[in-house]
C-alpha atoms as a PDB file:
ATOM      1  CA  UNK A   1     105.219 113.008  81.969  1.00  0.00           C
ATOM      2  CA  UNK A   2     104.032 109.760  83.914  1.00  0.00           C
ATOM      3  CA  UNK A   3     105.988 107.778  85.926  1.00  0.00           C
ATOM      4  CA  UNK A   4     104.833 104.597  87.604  1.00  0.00           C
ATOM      5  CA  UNK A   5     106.679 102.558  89.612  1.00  0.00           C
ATOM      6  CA  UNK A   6     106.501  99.494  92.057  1.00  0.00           C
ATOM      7  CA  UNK A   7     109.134  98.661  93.819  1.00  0.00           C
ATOM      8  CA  UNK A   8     110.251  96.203  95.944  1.00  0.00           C
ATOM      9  CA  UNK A   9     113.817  97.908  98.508  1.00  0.00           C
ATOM     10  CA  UNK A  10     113.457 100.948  99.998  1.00  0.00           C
ATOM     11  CA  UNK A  11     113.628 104.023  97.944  1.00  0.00           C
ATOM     12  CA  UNK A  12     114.546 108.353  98.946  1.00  0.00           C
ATOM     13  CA  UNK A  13     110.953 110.178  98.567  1.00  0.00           C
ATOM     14  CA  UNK A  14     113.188 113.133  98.571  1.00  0.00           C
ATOM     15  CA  UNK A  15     115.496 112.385  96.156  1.00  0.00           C
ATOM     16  CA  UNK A  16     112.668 111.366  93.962  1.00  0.00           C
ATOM     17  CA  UNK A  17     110.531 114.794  94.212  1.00  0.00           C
ATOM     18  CA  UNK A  18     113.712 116.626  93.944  1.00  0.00           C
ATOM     19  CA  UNK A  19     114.507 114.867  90.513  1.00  0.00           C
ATOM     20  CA  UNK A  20     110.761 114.896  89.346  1.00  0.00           C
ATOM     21  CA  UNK A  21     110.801 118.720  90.143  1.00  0.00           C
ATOM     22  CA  UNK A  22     114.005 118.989  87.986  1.00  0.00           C
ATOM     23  CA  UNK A  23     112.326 117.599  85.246  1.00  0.00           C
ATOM     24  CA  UNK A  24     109.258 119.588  84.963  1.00  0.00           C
ATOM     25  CA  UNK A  25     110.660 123.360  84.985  1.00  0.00           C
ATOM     26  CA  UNK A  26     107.532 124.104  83.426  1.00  0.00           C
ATOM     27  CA  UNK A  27     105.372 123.432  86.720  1.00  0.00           C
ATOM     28  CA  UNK A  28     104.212 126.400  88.799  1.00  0.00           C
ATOM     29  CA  UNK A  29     103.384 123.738  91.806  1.00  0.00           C
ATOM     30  CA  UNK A  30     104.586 120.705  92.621  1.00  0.00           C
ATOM     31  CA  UNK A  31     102.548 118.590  95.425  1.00  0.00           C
ATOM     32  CA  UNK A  32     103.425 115.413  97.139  1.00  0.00           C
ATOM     33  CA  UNK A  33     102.583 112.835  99.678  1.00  0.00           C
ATOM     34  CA  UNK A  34     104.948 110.669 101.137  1.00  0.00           C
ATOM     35  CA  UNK A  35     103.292 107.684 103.609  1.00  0.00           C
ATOM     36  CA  UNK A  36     105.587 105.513 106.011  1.00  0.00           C
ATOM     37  CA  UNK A  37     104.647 102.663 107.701  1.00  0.00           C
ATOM     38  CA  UNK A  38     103.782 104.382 111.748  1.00  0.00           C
ATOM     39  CA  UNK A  39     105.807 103.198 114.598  1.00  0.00           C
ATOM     40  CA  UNK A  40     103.730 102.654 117.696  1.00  0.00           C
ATOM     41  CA  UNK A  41     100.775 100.467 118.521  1.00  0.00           C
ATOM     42  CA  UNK A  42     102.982  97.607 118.638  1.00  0.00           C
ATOM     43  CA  UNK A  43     103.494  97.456 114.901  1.00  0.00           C
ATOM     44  CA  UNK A  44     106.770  95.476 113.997  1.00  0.00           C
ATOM     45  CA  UNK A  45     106.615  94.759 110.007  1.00  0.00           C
ATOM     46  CA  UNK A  46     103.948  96.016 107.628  1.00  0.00           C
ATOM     47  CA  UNK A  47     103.682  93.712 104.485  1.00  0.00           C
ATOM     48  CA  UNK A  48     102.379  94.554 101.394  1.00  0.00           C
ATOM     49  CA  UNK A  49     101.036  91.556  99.157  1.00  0.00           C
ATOM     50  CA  UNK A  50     100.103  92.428  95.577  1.00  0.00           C
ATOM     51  CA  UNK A  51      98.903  90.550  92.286  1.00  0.00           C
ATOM     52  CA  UNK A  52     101.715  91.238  89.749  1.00  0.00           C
ATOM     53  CA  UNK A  53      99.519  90.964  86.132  1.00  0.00           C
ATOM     54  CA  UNK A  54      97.158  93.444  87.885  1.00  0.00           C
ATOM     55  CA  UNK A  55      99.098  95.715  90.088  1.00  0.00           C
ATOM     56  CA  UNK A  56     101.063  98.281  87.731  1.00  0.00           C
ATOM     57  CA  UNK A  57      98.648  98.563  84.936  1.00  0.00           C
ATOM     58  CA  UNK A  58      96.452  98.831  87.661  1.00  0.00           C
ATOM     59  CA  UNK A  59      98.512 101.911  88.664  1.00  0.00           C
ATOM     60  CA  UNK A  60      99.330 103.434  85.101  1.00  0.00           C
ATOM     61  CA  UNK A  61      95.457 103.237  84.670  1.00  0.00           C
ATOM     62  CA  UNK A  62      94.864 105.394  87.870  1.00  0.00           C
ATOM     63  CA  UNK A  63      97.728 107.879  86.805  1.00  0.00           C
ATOM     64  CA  UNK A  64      96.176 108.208  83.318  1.00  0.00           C
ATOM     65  CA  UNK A  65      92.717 108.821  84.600  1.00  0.00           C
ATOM     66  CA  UNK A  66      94.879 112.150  87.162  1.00  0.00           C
ATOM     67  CA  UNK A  67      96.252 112.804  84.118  1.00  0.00           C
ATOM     68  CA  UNK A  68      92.972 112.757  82.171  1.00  0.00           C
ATOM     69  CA  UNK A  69      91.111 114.680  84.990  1.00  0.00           C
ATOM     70  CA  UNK A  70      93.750 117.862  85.714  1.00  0.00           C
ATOM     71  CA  UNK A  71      95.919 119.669  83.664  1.00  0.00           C
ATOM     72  CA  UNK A  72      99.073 118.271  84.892  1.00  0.00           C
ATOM     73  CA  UNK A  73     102.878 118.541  83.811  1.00  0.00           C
ATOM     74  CA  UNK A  74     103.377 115.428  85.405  1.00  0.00           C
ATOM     75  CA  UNK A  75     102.634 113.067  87.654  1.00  0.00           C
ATOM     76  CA  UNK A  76     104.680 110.445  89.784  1.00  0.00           C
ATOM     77  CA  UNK A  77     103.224 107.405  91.534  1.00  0.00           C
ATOM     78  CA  UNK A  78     105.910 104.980  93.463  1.00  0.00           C
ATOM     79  CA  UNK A  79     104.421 102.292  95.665  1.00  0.00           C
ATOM     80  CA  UNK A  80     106.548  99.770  97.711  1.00  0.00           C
ATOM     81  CA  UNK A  81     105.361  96.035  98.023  1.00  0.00           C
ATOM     82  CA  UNK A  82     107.039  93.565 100.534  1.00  0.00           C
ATOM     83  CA  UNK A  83     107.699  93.784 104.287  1.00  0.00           C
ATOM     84  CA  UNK A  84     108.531  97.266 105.397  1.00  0.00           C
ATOM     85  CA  UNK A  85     109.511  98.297 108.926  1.00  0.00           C
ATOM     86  CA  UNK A  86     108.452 100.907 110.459  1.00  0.00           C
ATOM     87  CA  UNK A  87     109.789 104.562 109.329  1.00  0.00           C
ATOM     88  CA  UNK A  88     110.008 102.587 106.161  1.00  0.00           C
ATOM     89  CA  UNK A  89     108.419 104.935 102.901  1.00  0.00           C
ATOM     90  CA  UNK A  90     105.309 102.768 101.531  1.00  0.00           C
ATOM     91  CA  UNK A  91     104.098 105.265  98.772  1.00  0.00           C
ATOM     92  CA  UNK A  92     105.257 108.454  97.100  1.00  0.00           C
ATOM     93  CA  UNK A  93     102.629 110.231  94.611  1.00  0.00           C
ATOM     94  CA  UNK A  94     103.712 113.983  93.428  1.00  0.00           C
ATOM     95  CA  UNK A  95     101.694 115.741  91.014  1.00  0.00           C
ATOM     96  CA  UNK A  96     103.390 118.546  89.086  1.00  0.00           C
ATOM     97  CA  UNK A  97     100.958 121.425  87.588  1.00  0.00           C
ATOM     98  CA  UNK A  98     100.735 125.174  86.144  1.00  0.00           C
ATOM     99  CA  UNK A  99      98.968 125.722  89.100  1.00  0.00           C
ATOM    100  CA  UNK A 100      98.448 124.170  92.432  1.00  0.00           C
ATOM    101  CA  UNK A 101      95.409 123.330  92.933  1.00  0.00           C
ATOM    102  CA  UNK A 102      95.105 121.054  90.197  1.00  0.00           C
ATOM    103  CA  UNK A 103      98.373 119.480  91.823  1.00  0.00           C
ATOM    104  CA  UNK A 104      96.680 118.689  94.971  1.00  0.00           C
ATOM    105  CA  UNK A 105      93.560 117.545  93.555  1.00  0.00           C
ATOM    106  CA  UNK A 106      95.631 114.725  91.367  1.00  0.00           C
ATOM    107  CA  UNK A 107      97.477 114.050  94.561  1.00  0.00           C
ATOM    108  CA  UNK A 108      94.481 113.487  96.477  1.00  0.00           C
ATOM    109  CA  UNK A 109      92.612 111.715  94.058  1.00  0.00           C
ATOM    110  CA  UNK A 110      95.501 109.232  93.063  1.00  0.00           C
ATOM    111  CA  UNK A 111      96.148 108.472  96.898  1.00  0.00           C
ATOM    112  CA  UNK A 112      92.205 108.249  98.061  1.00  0.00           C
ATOM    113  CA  UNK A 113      92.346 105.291  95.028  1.00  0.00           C
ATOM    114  CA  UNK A 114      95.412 103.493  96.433  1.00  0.00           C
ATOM    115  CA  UNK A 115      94.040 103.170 100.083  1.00  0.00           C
ATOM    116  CA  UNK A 116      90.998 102.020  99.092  1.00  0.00           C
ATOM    117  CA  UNK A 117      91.146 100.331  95.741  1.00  0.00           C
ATOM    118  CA  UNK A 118      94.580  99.098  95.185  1.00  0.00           C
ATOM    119  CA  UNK A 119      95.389  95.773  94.525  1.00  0.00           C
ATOM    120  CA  UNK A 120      97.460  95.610  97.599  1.00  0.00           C
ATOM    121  CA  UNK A 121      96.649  93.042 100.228  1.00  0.00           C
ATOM    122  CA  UNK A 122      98.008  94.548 103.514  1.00  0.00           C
ATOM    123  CA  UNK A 123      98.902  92.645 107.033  1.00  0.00           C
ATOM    124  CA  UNK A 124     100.495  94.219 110.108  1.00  0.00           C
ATOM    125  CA  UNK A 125     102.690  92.277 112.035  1.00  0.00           C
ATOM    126  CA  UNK A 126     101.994  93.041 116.097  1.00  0.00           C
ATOM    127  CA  UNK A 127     103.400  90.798 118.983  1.00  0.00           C
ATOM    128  CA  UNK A 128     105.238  88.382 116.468  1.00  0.00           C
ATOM    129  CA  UNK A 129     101.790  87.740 114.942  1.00  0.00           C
ATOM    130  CA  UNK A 130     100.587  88.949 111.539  1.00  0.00           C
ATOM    131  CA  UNK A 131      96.758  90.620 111.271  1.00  0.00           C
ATOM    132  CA  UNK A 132      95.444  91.447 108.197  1.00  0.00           C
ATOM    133  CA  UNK A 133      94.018  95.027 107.485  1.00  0.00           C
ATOM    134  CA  UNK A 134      91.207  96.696 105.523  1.00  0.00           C
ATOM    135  CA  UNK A 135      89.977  99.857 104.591  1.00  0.00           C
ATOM    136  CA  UNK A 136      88.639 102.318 107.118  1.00  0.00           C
ATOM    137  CA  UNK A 137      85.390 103.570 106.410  1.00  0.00           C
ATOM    138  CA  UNK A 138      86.765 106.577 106.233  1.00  0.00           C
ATOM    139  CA  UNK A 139      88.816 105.765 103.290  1.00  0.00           C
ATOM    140  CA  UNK A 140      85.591 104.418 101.579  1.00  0.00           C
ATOM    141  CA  UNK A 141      84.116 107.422 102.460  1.00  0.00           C
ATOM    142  CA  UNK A 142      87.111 109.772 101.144  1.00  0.00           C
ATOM    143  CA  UNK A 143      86.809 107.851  97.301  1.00  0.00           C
ATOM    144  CA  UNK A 144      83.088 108.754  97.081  1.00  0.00           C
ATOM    145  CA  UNK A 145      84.223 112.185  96.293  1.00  0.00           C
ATOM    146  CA  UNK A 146      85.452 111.461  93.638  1.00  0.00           C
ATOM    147  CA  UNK A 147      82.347 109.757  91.677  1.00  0.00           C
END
């Protein structure tokens, strides 16, 4: 099972794990990550600017390759774009599996690929004025692992 999703309103993380988990009865462990745009540091908005004929099959590629990787049940990737505020969900990625660590391995691996090679264009909106943000080395540094 593969479900990929972009979306552009706010969506339940929750209620999505909860009806993922429903659907996979088979799973022995289901893993997910839930990110949320961080309050603090001045941060107003967060916007997320994407490439439509690249984005999702940009996205169903990356879940296939989990998928191709792990033994999985299932796997579940939803991703907002737009402005978000902060508390706002950005991404959801659960990872269903016989056993669990193949579940967080997919999980990992799916979400060390969006932060660094999405094909998201991200700005931050601080003291009314927008700044555009790139990957950390660290998130460069977290997708060699996987090569």
């Amino acid at each position: 099972m593969k479900q990929v999703c972009l979306l552009d309103a706010p969506f339940a993380a929750g209620e999505a794990v909860d009806r993922f988990a429903a659907a996979l009865p088979q799973a022995g462990g289901i893993v997910s990550f839930t990110g949320q745009v961080r309050a603090g540091d001045g941060c107003e908005a967060l916007e997320l600017l994407h490439y439509a004929p690249m984005t999702l099959p940009g996205m169903a590629a990356l879940a296939d390759d989990a998928l191709g990787r792990w033994p999985l049940d299932g796997l579940l990737v939803m991703h907002r774009c737009g402005v978000m505020l902060p508390g706002e969900t950005i991404v959801l990625v659960a990872a269903a599996a016989r056993h669990r660590r193949d579940a967080f391995l997919a999980a990992d691996f799916v979400m060390d690929h969006l932060k660094s090679e999405a094909w998201f264009w991200k700005r931050e909106k601080r003291g009314d004025t927008w700044h555009w943000i790139e990957p950390r080395a660290a998130d460069y540094s977290d997708i060699s692992r996987w090569q």
